[in-house]
C-alpha atoms as a PDB file:
ATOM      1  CA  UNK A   1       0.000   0.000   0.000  1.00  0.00           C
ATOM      2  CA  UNK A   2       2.897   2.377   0.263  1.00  0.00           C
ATOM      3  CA  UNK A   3       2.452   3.469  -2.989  1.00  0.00           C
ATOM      4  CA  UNK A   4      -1.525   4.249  -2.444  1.00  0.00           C
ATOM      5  CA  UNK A   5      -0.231   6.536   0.349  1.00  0.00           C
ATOM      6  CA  UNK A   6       2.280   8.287  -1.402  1.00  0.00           C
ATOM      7  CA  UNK A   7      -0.131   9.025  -4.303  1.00  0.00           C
ATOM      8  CA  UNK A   8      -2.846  10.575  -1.056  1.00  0.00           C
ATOM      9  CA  UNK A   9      -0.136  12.507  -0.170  1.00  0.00           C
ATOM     10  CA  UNK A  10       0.489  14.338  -3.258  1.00  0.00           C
ATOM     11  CA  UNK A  11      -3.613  14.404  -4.094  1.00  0.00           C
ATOM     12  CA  UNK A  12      -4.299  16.462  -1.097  1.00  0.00           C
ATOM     13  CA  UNK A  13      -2.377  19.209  -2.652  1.00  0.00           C
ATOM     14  CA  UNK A  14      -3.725  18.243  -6.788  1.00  0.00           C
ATOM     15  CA  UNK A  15      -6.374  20.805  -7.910  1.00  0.00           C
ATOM     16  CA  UNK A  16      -8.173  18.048  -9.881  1.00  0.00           C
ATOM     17  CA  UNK A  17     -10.296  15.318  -8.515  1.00  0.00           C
ATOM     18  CA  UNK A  18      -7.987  12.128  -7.669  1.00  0.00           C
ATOM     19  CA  UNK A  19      -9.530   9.129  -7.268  1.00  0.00           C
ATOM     20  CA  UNK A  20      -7.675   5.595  -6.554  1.00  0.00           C
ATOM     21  CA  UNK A  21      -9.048   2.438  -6.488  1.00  0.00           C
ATOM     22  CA  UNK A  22      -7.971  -1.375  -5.549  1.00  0.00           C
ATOM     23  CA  UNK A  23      -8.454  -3.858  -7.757  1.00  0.00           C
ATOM     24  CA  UNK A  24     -11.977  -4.763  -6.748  1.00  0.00           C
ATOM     25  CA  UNK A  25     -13.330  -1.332  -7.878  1.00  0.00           C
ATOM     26  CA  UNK A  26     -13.429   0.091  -4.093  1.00  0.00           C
ATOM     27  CA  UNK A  27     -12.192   3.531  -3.437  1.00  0.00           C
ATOM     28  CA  UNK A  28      -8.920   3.719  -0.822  1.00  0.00           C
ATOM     29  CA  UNK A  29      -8.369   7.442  -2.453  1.00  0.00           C
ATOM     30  CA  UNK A  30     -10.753  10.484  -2.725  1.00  0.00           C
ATOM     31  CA  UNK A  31      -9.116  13.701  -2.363  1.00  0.00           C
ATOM     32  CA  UNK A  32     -10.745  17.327  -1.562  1.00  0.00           C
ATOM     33  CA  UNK A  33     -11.061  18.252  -5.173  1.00  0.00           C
ATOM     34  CA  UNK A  34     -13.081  15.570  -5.392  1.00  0.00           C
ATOM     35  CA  UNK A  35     -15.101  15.892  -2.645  1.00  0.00           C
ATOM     36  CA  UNK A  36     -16.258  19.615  -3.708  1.00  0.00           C
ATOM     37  CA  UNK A  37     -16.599  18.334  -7.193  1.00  0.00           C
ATOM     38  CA  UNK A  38     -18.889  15.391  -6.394  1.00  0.00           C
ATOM     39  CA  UNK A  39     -20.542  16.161  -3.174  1.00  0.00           C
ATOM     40  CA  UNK A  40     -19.914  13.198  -0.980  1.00  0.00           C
ATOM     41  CA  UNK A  41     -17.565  13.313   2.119  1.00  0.00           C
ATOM     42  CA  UNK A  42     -13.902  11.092   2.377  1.00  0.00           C
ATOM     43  CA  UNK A  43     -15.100   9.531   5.121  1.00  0.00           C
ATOM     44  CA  UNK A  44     -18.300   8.139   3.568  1.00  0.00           C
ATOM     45  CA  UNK A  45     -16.653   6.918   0.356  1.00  0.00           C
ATOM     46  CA  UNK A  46     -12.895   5.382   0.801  1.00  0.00           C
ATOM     47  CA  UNK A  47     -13.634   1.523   1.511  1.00  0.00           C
ATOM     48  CA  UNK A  48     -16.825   2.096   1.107  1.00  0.00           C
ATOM     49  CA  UNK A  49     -17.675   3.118  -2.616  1.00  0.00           C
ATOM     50  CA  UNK A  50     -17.341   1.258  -5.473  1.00  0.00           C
ATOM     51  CA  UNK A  51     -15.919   3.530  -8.273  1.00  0.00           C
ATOM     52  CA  UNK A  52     -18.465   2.275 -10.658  1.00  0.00           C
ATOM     53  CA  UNK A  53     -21.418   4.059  -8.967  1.00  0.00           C
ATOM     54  CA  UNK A  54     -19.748   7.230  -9.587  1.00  0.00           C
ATOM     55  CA  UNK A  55     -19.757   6.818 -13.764  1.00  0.00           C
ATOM     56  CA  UNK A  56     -23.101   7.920 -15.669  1.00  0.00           C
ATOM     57  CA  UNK A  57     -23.867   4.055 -16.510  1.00  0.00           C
ATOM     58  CA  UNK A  58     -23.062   0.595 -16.032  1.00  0.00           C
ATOM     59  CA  UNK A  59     -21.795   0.380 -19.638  1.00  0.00           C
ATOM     60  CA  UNK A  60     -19.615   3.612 -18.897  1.00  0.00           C
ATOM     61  CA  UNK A  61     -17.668   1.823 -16.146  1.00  0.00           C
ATOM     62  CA  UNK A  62     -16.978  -1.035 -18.359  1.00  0.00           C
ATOM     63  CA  UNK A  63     -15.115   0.966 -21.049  1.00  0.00           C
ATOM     64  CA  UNK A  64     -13.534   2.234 -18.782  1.00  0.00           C
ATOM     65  CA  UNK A  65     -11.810  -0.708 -17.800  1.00  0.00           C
ATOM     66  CA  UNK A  66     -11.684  -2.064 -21.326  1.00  0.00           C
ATOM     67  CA  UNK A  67      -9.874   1.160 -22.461  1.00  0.00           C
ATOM     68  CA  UNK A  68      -7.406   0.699 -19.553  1.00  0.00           C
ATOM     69  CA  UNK A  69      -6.525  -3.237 -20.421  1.00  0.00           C
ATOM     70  CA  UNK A  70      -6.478  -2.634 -24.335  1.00  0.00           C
ATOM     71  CA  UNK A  71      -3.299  -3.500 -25.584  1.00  0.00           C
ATOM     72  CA  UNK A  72      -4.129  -1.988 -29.424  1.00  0.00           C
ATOM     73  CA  UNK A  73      -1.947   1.140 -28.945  1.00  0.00           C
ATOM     74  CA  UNK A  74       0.751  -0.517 -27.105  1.00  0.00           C
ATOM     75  CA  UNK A  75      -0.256   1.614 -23.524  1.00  0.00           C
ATOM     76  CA  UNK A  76      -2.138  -1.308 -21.724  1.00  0.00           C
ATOM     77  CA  UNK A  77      -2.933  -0.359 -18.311  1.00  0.00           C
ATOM     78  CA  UNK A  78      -3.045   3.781 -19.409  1.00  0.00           C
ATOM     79  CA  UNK A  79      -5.834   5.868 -20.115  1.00  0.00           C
ATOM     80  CA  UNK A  80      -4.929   9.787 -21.217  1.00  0.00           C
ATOM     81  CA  UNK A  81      -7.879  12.402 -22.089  1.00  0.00           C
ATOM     82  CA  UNK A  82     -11.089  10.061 -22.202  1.00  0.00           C
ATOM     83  CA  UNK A  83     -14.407  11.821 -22.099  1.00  0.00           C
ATOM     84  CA  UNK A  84     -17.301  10.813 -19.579  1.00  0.00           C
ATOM     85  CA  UNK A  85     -19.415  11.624 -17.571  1.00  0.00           C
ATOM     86  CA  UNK A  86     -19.586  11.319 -13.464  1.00  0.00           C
ATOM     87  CA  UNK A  87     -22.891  11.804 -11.361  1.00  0.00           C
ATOM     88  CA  UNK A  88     -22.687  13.773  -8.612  1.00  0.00           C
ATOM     89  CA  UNK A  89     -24.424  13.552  -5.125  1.00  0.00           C
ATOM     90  CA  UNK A  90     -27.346  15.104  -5.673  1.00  0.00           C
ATOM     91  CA  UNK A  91     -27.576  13.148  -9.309  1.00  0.00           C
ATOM     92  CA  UNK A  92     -26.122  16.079 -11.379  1.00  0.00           C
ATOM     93  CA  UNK A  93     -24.293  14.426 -14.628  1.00  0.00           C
ATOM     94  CA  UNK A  94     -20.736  16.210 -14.624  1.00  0.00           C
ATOM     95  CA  UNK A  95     -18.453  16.240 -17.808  1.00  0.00           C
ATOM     96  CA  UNK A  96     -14.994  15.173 -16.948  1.00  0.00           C
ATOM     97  CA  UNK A  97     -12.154  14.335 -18.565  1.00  0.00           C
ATOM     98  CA  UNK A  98     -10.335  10.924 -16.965  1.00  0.00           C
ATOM     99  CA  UNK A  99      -6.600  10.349 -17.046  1.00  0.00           C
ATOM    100  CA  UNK A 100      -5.521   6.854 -15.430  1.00  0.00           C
ATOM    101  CA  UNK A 101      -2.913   4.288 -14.697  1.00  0.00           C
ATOM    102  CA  UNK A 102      -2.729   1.466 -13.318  1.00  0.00           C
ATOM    103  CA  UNK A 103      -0.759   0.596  -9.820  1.00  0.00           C
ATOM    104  CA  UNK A 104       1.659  -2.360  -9.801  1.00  0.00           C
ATOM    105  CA  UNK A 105       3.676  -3.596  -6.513  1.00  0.00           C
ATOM    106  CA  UNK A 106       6.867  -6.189  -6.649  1.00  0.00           C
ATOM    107  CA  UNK A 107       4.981  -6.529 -10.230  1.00  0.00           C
ATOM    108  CA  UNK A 108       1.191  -7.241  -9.390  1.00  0.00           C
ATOM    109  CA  UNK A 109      -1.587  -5.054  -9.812  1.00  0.00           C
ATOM    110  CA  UNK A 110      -2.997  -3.416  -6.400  1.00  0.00           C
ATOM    111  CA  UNK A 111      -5.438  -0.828  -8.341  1.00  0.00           C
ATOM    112  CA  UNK A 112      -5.430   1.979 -10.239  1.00  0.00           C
ATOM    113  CA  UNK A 113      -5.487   6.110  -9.280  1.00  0.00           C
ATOM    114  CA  UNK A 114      -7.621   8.329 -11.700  1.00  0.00           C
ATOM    115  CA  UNK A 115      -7.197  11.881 -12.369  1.00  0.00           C
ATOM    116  CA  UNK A 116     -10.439  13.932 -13.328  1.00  0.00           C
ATOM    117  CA  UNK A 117     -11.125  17.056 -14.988  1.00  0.00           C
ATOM    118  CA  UNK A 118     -14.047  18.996 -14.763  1.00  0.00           C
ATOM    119  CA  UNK A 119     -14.999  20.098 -18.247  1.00  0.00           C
ATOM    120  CA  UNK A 120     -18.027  22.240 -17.082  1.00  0.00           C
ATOM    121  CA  UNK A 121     -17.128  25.275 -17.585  1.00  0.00           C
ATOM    122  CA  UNK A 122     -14.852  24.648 -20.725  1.00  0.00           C
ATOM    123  CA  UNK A 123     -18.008  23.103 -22.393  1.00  0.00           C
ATOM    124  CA  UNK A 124     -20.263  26.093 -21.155  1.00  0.00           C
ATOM    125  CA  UNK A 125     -17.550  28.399 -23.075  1.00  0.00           C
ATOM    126  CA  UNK A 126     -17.805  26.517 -26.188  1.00  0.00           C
ATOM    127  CA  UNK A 127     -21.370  26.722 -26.514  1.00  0.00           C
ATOM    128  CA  UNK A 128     -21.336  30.085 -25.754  1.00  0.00           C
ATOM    129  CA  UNK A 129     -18.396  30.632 -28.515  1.00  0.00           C
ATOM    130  CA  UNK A 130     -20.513  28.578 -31.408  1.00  0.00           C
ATOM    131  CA  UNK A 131     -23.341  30.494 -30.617  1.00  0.00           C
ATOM    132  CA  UNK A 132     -21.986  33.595 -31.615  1.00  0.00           C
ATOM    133  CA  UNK A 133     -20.233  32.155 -34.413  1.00  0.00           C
ATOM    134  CA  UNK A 134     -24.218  31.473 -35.783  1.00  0.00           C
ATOM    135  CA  UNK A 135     -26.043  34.464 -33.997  1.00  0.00           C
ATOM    136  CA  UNK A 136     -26.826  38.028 -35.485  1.00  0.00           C
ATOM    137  CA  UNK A 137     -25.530  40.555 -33.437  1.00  0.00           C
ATOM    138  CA  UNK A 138     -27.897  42.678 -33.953  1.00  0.00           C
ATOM    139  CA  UNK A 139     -31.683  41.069 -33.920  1.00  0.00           C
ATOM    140  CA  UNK A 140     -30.483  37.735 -31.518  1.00  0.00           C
ATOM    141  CA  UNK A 141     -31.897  35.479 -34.227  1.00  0.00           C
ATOM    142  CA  UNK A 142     -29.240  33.005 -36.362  1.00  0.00           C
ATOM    143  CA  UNK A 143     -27.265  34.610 -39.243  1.00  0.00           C
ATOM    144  CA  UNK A 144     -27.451  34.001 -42.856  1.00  0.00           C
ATOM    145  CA  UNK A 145     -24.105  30.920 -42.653  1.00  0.00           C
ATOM    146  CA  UNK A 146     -26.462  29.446 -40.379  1.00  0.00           C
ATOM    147  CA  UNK A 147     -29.460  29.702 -42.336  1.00  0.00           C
ATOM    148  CA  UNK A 148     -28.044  27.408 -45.202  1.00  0.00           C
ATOM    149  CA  UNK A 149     -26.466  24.672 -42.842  1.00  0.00           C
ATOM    150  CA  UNK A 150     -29.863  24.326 -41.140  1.00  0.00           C
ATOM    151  CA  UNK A 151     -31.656  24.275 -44.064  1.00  0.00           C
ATOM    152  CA  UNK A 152     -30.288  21.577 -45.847  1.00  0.00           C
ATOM    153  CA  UNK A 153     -30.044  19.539 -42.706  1.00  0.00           C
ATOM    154  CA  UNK A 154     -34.158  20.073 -42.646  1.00  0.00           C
ATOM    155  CA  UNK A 155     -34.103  19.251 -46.293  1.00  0.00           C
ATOM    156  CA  UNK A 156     -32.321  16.125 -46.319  1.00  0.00           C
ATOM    157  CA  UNK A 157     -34.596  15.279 -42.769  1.00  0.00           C
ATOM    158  CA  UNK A 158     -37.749  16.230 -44.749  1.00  0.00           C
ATOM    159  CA  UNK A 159     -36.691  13.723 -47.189  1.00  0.00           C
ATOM    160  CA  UNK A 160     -36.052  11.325 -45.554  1.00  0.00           C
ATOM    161  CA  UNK A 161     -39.487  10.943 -43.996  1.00  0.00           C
ATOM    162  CA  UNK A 162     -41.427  12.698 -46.024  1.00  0.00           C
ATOM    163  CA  UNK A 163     -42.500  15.211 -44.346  1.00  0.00           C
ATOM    164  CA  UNK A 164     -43.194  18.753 -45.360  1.00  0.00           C
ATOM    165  CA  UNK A 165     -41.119  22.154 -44.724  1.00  0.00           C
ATOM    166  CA  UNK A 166     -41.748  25.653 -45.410  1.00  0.00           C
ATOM    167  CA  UNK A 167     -39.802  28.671 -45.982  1.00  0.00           C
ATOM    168  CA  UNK A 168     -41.037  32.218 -44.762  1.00  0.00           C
ATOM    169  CA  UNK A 169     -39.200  35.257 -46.565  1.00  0.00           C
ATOM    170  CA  UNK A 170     -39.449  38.750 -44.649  1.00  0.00           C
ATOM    171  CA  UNK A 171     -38.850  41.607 -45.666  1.00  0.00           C
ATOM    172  CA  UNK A 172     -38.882  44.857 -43.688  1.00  0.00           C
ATOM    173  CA  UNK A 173     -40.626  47.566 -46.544  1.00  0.00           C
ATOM    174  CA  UNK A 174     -39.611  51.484 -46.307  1.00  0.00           C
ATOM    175  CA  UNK A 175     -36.358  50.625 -44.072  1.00  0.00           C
ATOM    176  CA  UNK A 176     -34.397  53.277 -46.377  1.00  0.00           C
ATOM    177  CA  UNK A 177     -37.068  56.109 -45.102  1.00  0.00           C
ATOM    178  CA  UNK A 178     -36.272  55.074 -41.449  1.00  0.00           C
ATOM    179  CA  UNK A 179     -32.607  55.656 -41.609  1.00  0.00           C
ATOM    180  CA  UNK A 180     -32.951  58.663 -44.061  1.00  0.00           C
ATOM    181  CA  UNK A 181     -35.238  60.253 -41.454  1.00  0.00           C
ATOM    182  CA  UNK A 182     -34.554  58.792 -38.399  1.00  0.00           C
ATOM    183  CA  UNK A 183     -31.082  58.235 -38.519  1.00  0.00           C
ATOM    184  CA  UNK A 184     -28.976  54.506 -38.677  1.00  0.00           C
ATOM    185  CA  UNK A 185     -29.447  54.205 -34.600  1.00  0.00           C
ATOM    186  CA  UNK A 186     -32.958  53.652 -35.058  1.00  0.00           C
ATOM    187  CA  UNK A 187     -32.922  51.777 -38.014  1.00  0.00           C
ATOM    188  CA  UNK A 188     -31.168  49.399 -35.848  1.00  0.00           C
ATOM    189  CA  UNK A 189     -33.766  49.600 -33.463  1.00  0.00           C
ATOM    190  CA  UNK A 190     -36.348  48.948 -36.126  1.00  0.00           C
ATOM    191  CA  UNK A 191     -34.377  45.859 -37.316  1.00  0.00           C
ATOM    192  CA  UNK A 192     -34.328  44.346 -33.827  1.00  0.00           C
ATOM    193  CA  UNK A 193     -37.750  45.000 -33.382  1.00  0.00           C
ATOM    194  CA  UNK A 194     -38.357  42.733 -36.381  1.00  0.00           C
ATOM    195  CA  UNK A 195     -36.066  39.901 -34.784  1.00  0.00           C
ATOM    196  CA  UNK A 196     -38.355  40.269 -31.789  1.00  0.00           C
ATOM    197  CA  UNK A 197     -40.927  40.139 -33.677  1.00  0.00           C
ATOM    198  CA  UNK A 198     -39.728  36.829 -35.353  1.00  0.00           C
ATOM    199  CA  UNK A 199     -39.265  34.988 -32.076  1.00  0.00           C
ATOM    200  CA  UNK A 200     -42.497  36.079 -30.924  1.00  0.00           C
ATOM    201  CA  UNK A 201     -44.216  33.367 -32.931  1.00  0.00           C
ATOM    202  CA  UNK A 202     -41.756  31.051 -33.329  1.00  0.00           C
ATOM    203  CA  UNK A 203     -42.693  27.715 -31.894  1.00  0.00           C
ATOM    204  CA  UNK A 204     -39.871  25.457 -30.059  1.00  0.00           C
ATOM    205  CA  UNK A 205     -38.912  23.506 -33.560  1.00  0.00           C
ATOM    206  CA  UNK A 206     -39.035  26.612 -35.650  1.00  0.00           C
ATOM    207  CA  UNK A 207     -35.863  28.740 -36.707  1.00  0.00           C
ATOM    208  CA  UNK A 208     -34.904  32.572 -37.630  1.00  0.00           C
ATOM    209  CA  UNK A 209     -32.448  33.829 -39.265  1.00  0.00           C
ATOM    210  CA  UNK A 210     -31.297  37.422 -40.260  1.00  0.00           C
ATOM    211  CA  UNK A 211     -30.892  37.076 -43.879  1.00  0.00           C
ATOM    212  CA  UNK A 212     -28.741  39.902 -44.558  1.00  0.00           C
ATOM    213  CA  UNK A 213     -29.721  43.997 -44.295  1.00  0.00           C
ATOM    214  CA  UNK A 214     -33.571  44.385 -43.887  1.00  0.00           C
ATOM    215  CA  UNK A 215     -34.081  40.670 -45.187  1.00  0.00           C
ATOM    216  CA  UNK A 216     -35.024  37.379 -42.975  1.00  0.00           C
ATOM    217  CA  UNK A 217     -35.823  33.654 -42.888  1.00  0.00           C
ATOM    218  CA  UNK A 218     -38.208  31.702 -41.262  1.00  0.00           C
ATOM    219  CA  UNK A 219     -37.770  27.932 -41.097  1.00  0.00           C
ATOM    220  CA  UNK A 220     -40.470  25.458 -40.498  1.00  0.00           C
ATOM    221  CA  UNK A 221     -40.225  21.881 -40.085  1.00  0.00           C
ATOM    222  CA  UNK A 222     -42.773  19.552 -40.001  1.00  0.00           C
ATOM    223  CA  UNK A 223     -45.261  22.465 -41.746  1.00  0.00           C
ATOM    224  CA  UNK A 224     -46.802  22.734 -44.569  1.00  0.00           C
ATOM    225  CA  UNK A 225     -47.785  25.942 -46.703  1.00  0.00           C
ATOM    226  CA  UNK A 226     -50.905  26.080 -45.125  1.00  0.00           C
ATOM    227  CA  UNK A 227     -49.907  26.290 -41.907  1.00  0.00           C
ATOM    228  CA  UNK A 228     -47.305  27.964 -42.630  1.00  0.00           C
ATOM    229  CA  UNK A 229     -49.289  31.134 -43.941  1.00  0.00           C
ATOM    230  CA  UNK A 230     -51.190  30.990 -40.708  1.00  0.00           C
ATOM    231  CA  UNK A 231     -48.235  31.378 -38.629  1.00  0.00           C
ATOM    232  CA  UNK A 232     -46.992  34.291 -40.786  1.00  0.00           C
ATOM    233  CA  UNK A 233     -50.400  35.924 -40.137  1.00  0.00           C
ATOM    234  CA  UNK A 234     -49.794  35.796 -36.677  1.00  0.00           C
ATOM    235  CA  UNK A 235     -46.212  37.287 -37.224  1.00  0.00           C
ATOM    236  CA  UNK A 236     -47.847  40.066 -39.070  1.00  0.00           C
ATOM    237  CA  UNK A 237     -50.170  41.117 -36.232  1.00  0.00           C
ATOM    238  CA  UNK A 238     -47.644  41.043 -33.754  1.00  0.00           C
ATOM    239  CA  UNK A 239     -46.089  43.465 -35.590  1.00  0.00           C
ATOM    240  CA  UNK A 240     -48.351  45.828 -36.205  1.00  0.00           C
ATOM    241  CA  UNK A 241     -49.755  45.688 -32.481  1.00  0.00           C
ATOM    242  CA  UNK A 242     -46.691  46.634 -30.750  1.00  0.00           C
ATOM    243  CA  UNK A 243     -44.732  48.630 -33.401  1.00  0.00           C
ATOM    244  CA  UNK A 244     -42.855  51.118 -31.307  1.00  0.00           C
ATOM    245  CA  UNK A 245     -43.975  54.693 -31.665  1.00  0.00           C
ATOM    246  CA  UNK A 246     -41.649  56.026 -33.627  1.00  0.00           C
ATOM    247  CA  UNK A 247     -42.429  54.190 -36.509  1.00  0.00           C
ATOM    248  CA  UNK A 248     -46.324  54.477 -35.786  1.00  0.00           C
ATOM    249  CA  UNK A 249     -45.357  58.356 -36.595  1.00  0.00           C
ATOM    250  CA  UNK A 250     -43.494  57.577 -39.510  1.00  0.00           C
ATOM    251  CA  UNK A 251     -46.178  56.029 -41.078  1.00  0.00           C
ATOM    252  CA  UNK A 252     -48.664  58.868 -40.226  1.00  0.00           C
ATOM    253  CA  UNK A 253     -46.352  60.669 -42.505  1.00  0.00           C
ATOM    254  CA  UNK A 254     -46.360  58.849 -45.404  1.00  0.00           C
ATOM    255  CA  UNK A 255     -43.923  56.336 -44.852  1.00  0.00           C
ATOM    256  CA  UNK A 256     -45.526  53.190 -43.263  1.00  0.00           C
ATOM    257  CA  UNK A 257     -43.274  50.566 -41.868  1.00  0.00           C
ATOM    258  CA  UNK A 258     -44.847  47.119 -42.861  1.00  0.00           C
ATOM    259  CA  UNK A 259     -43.549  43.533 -43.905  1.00  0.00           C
ATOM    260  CA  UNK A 260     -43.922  42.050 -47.321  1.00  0.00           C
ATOM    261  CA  UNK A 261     -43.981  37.800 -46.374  1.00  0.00           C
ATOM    262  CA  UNK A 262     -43.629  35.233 -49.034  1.00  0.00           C
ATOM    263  CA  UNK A 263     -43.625  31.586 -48.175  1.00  0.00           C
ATOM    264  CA  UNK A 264     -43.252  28.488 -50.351  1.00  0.00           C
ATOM    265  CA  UNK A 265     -43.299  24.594 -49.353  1.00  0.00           C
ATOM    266  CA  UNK A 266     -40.179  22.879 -49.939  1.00  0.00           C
ATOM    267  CA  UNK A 267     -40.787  19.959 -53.593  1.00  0.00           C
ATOM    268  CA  UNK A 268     -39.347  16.855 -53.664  1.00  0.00           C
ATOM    269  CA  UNK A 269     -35.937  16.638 -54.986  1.00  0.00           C
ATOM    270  CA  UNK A 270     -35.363  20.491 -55.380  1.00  0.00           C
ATOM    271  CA  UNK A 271     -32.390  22.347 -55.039  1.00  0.00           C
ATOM    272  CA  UNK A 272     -32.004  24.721 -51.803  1.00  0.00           C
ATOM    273  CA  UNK A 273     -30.968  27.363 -53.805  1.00  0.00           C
ATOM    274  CA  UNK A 274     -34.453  26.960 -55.935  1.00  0.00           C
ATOM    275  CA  UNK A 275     -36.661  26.615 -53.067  1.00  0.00           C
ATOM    276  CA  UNK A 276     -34.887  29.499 -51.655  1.00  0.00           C
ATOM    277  CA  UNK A 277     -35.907  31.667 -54.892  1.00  0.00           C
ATOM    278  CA  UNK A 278     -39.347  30.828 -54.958  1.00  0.00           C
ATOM    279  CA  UNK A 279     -39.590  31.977 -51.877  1.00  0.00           C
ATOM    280  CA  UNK A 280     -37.960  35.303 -52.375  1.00  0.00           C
ATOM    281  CA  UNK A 281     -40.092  35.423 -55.471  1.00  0.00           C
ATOM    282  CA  UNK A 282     -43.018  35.353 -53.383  1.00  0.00           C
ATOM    283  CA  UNK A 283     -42.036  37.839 -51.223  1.00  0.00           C
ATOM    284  CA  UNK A 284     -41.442  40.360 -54.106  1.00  0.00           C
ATOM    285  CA  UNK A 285     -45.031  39.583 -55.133  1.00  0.00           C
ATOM    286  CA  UNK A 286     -46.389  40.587 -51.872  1.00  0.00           C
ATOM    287  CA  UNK A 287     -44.698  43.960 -52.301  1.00  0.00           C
ATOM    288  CA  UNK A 288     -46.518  44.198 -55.667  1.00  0.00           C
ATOM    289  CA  UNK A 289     -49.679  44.337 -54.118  1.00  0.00           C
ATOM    290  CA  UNK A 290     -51.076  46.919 -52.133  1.00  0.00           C
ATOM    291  CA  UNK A 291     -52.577  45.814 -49.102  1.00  0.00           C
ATOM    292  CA  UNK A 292     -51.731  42.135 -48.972  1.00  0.00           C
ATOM    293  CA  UNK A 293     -48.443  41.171 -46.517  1.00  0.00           C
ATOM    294  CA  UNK A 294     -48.063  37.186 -47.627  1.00  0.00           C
ATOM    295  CA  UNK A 295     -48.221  35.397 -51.029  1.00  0.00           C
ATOM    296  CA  UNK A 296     -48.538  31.977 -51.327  1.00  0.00           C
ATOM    297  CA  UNK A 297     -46.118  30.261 -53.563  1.00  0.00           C
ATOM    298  CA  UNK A 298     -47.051  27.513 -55.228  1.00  0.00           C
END
């Protein structure tokens, strides 16, 4: 056991979580890192625990173990950077990352010591990071790369089980008078009021996108035109109900703010960039007409 004890010694002062075991899977090592990490007391888990009711699964404990005995990359009885999960006191699943080795005495195996790091706030931080890289700065709501990875994703899904998807096109009519006499501050304002807008109907399995300038994208899974056009009547009414005042008074001069909506349901086999089109297309009709705010393409 000497070397178990040497190995406490130097946990006490490790930042990580150190965790050793003896070759029946019971803890002999669980060092303060550990304890704030996890939750449970020393006292309550060294020759008490078995290591395996720490991991997220039965089947996670056993690769483990198979990982640390495989002999395919000439390491057996090593395990560097692996990726799992441990579950906390209170039941919390924790993302760690598990370095190991095994522990040999006068040349037999006593156990094995564990080194775990908590990947928490790493993983937070690259969520965070990849939602930028897809986000508009400006209205919140995905940006135009976005807008074509989703949408052949929800192509290829429509596809494959035939089921239908519409495309909403927005656009945001007389934005040129509202920076010309407003100024480019509130132009910005107006554009974020459409994003709001935008997510104000959106249902959980539904997707916006800033298209580019006064331009957007609404993407609807599982919808078809029809319902689609009833959604993008309720977009329309949200907008006009709580249009902020200053473009209430532009229109009372002659300049109405208002949204020209086309929206098209996705045919089999065609090409994003076509479906796209017809949907744009349809917008561009709606501005044609006086009065009417969506256009059906068929």
């Amino acid at each position: 056991m000497a070397i178990i004890l040497i190995n406490n010694e130097l946990a006490l002062i490790c930042p990580d979580p150190v965790i050793g075991i003896n070759r029946d899977g019971i803890i002999t090592l669980f060092n303060p890192a550990a304890e704030q990490l996890l939750g449970y007391p020393r006292k309550e888990m060294v020759g008490r625990f078995q290591i395996a009711e720490l991991y997220s699964s039965p089947e996670s404990a056993r690769e483990i173990k198979r990982l640390m005995y495989q002999t395919d990359n000439g390491a057996r009885g090593q395990l560097i950077g692996h990726k799992t999960h441990l579950q906390s006191r209170n039941g919390e699943l924790i993302p760690i990352q598990l370095s190991a080795t095994l522990i040999e005495k006068h040349g037999k195996e006593i156990g094995s010591i564990g080194f775990f790091r908590d990947l928490t706030e790493r993983l937070a931080l690259e969520r965070s990071l990849k939602l930028l890289s897809v986000t508009d700065s400006l209205t919140g709501l995905y940006n135009q790369r976005h807008f074509h990875t989703v949408l052949n994703q929800e192509i290829a899904r429509g596809k494959r089980y035939s089921h239908p998807l519409s495309l909403v096109c927005i656009d945001l009519d007389n934005f040129k008078s509202v920076n010309d006499t407003l100024g480019h501050v509130e132009g910005d304002l107006a554009l974020r009021y459409v994003g709001e807008a935008i997510n104000g109907i959106l249902r959980n399995s539904d997707y916006g996108f800033r298209y580019g300038g006064d331009e957007f994208m609404v993407l609807l899974p599982e919808t078809p035109q029809q319902s689609a056009h009833a959604l993008t009547l309720r977009l329309i009414d949200y907008f006009t109900r709580h249009m902020p005042g200053n473009l209430v008074e532009l229109a009372q001069d002659g300049n109405a703010v208002a949204l020209s909506v086309g929206v098209a349901e996705y045919k089999d086999d065609e090409p994003a960039g076509v479906f796209i089109k017809r949907t744009d297309l349809a917008m561009y009709q709606a501005k044609k007409q006086p009065g009417s705010l969506a256009v059906l393409a068929e």
